[in-house]
Protein backbone atom coordinates (compact mmCIF):
# COMPACT_ATOMS: atom_id res chain seq x y z
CA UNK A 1 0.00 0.00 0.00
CA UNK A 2 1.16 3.41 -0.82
CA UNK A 3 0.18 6.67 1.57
CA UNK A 4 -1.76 9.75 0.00
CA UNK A 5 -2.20 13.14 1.59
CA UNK A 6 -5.50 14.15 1.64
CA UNK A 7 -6.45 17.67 2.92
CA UNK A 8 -9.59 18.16 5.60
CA UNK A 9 -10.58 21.45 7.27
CA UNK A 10 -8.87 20.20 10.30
CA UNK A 11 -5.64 19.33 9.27
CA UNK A 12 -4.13 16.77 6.49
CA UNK A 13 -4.55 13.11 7.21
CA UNK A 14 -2.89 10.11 5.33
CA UNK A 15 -5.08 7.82 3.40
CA UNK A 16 -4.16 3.96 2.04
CA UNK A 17 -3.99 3.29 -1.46
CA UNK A 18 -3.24 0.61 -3.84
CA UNK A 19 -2.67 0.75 -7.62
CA UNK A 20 -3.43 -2.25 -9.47
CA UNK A 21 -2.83 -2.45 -13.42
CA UNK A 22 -0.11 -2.73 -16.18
CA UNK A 23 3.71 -2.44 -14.33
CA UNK A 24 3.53 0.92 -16.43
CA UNK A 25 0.84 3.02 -15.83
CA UNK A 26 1.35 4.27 -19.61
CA UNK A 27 0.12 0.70 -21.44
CA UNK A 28 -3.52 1.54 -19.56
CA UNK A 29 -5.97 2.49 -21.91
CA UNK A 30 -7.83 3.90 -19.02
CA UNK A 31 -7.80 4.51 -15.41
CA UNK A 32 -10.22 3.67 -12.41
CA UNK A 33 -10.09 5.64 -9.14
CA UNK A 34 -12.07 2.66 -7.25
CA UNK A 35 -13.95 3.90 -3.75
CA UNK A 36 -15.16 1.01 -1.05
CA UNK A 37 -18.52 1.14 0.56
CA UNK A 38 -19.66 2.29 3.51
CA UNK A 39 -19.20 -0.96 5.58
CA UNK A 40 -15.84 -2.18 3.55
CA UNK A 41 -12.65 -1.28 3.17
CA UNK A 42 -10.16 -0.71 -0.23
CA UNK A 43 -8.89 -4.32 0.65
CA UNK A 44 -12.57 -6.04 1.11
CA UNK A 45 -12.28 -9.23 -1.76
CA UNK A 46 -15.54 -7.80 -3.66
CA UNK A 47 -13.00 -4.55 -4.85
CA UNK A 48 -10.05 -6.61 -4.70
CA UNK A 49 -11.48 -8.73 -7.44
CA UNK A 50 -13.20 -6.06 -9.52
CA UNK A 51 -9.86 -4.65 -9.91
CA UNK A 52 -8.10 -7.81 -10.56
CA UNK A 53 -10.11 -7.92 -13.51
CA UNK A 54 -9.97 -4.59 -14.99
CA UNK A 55 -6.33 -5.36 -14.52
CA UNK A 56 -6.30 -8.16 -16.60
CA UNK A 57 -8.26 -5.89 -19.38
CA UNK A 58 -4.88 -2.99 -19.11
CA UNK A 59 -6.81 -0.60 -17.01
CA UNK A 60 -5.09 0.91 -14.11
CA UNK A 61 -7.01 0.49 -11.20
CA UNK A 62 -6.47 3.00 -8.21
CA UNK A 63 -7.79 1.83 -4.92
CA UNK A 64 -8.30 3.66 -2.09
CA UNK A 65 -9.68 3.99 1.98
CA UNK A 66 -11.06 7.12 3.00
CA UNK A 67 -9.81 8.69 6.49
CA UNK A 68 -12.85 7.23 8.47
CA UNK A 69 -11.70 3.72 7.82
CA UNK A 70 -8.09 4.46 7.83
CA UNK A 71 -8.85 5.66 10.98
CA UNK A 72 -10.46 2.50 12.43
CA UNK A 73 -14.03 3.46 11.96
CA UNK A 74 -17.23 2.07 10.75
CA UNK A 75 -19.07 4.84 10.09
CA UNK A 76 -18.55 7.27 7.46
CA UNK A 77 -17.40 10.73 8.29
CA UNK A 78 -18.93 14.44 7.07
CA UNK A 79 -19.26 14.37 3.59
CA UNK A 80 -16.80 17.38 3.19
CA UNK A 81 -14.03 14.80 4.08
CA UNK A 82 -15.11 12.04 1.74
CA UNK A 83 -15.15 14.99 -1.26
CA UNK A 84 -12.12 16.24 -0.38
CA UNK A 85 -10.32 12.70 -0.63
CA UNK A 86 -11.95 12.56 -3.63
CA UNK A 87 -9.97 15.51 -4.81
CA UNK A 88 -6.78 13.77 -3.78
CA UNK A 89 -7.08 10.91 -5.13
CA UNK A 90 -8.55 11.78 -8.93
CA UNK A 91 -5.21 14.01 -8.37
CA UNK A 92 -3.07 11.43 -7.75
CA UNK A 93 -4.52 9.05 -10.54
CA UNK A 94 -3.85 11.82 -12.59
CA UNK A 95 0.03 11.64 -11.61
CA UNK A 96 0.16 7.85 -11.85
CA UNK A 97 -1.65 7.39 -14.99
CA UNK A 98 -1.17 10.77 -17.09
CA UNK A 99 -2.36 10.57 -20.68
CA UNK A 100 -5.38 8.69 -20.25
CA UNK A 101 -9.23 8.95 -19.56
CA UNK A 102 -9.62 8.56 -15.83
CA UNK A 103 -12.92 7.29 -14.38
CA UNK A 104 -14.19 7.46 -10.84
CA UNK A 105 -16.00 4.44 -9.74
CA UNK A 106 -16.42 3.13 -5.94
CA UNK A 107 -19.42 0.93 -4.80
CA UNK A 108 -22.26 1.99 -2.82
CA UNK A 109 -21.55 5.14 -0.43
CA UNK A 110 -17.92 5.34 -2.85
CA UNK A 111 -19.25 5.43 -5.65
CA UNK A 112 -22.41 8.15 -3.74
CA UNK A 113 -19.84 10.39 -2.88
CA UNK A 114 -17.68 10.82 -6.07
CA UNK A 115 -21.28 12.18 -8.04
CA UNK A 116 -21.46 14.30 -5.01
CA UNK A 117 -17.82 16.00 -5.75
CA UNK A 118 -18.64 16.05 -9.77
CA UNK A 119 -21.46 17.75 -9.08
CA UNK A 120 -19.86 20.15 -7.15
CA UNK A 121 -17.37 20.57 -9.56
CA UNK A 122 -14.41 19.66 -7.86
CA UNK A 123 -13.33 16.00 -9.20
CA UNK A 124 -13.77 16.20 -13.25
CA UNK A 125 -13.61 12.52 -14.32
CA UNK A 126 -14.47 11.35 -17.72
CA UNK A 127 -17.07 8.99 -16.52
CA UNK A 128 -18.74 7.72 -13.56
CA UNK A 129 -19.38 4.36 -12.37
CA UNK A 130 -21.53 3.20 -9.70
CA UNK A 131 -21.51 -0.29 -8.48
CA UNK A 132 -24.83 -0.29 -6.25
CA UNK A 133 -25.89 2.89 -5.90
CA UNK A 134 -27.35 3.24 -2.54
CA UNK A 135 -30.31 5.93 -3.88
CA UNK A 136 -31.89 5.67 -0.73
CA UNK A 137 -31.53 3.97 2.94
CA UNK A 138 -33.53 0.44 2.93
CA UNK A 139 -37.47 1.01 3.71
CA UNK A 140 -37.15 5.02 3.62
CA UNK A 141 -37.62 6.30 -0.46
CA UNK A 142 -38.48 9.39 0.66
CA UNK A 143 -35.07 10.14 1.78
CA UNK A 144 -33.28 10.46 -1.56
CA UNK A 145 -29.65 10.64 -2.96
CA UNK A 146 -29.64 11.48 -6.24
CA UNK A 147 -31.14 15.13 -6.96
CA UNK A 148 -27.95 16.01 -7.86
CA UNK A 149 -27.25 13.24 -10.28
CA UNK A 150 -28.64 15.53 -13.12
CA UNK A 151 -25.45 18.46 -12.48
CA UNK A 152 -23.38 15.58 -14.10
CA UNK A 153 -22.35 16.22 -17.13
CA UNK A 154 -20.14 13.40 -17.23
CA UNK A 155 -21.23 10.22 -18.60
CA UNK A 156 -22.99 7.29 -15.68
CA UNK A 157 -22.89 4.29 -15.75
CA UNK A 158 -25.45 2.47 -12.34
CA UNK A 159 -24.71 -1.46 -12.28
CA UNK A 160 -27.93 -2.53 -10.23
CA UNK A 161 -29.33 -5.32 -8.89
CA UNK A 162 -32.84 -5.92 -9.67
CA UNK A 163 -33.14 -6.73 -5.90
CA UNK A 164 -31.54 -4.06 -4.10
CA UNK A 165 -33.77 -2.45 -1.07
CA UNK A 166 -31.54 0.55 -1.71
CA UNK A 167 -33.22 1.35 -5.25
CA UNK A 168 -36.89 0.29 -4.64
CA UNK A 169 -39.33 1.05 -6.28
CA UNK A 170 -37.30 0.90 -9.10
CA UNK A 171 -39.56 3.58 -11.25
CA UNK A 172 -38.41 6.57 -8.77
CA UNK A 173 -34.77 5.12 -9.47
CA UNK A 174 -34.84 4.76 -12.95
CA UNK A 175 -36.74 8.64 -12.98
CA UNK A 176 -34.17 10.27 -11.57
CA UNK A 177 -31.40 8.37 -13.21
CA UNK A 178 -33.37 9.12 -16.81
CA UNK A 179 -33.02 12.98 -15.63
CA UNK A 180 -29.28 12.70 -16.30
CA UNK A 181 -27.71 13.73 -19.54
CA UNK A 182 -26.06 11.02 -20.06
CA UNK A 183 -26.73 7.69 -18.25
CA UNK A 184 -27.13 4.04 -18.81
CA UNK A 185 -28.29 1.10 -16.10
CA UNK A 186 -27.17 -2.15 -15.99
CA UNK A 187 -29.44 -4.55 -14.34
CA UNK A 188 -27.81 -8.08 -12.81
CA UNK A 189 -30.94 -9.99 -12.45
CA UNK A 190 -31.63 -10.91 -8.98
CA UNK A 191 -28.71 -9.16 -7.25
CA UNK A 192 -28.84 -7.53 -3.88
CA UNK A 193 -27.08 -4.84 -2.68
CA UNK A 194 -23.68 -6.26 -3.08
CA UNK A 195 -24.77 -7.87 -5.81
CA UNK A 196 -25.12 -11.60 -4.12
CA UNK A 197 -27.87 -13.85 -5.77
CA UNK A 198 -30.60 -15.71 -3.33
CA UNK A 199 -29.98 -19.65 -3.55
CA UNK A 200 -26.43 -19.03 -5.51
CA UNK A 201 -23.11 -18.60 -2.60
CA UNK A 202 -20.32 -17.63 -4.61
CA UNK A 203 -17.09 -15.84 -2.93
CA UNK A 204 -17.36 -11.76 -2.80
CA UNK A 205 -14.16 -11.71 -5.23
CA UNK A 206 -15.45 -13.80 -7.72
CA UNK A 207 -18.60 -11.38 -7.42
CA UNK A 208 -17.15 -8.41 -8.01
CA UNK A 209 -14.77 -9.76 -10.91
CA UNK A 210 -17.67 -11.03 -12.88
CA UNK A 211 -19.01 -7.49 -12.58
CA UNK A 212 -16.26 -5.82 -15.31
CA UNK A 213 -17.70 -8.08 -17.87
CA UNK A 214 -21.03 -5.49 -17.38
CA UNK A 215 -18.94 -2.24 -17.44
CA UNK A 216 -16.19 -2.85 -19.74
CA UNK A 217 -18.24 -2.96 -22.69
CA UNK A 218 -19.77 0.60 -21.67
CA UNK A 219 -16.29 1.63 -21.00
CA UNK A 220 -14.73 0.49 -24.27
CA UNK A 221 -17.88 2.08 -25.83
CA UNK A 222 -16.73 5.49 -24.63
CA UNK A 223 -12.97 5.45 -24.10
CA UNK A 224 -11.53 2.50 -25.83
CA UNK A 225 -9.36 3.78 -29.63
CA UNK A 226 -9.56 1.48 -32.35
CA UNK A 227 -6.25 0.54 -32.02
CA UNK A 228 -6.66 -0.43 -27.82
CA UNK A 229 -9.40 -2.52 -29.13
CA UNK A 230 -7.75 -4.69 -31.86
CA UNK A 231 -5.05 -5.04 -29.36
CA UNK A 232 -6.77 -5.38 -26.35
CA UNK A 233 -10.13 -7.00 -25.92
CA UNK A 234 -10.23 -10.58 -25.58
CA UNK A 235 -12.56 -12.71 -27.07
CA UNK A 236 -16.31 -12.02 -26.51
CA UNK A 237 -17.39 -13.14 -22.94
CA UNK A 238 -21.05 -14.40 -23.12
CA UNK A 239 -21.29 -12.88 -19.75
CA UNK A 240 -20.85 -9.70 -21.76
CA UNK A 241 -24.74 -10.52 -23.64
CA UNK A 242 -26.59 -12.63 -21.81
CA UNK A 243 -25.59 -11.81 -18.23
CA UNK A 244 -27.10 -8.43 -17.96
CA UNK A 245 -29.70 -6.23 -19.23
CA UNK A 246 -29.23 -2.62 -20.55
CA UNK A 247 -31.30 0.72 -20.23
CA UNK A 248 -30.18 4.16 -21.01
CA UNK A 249 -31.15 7.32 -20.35
């Protein structure tokens, strides 16, 4: 793990991050800045393995904790401090990985709080990816998170699952997703929250790998030059067709 500076009101703290991804940064044809959840950390197996995989496809992955858990904690902090790590760390991809579209992706409250800092303006990523976007808490839709989804100018990308409690009922999901310029879903039929299937136990890693084959085609869509894709792409997953179903908006 390598240490990044992150500036709070309060003072600077030191953050843990890992960068997964070609030995040179340069042979990416993109670059991830990859957020944990609320609950998780940047080393929890589900991100571990996402990243794994992207690695395996030359993107530079860019993992990272944000001061709450780096400080021991379960609970998030103020949002200010998640923003402002944001900042850092779309900084710091930006020295690691220079020359390349840069994305900013995280699951759940990671991938919450980098729309938050687009939308304020500060972070200025290419494209956003959200792996279980918690829209609301479980059981309360009238407390919504995503009024400021449409201030993105960016393009999103939402990886759901069709049974997430954080994104029912789907319709006032999908509305205020729709309200965005740019935005496509990607449903994983019968996923929860962290994307785990009732009746099917399969390890968190191999989870979140089988997740890139829904957002590397959307990424290649947007990002990927002719050349990175003759010389790139591997051979067409069927994961890539039949596991998922697409909607934009």
């Amino acid at each position: 793990m390598t240490p990044l500076t992150v500036a709070l009101p309060a003072g600077d703290v030191t953050v843990s991050t890992v960068f997964d991804g070609p030995a040179d940064p340069a042979d990416a044809w993109i670059a991830v800045a990859l957020a944990h959840g609320a609950g998780a950390g940047l080393e929890h197996p589900f991100l571990a393995g996402f990243a794994g995989a992207l690695a395996e496809q030359g993107v530079a992955t860019l993992r990272f904790a944000f001061p709450y858990r780096e400080a021991g904690r379960r609970m998030p902090g103020p949002p200010a401090h998640a923003v402002a790590t944001w900042v850092a760390v779309m900084a710091e991809l930006g020295r690691r990985a220079p020359g390349v579209p840069h994305v900013a992706a995280g699951k759940s409250y990671g991938g919450r709080m980098a729309s938050v800092a687009a939308a304020e303006g500060v972070i200025a990523p290419g494209a956003l990816v959200y792996l279980g976007y918690p829209f609301h808490p479980p059981g309360k839709p009238e407390a919504t998170r995503g009024a400021h989804l449409a201030q993105i100018a960016a393009p999103q990308l939402f990886v759901e699952g069709t049974a997430d409690p954080f994104i029912q009922p789907v319709d006032e999901f999908q509305a205020a997703v729709g309200a965005s310029p740019d935005t496509e879903i990607v449903w994983i039929a019968g996923g929860g929250h962290s994307f785990e299937v009732r009746g099917a136990r399969r390890a968190a890693d191999d989870v979140g790998a089988d997740l890139v084959a829904s957002v590397l085609p959307w990424l290649r869509a947007r990002f990927a030059s002719p050349s990175h894709r003759a010389s790139r792409e591997s051979p067409p997953d069927p994961r890539e067709r039949d596991g998922d179903s697409r909607e934009t908006g």
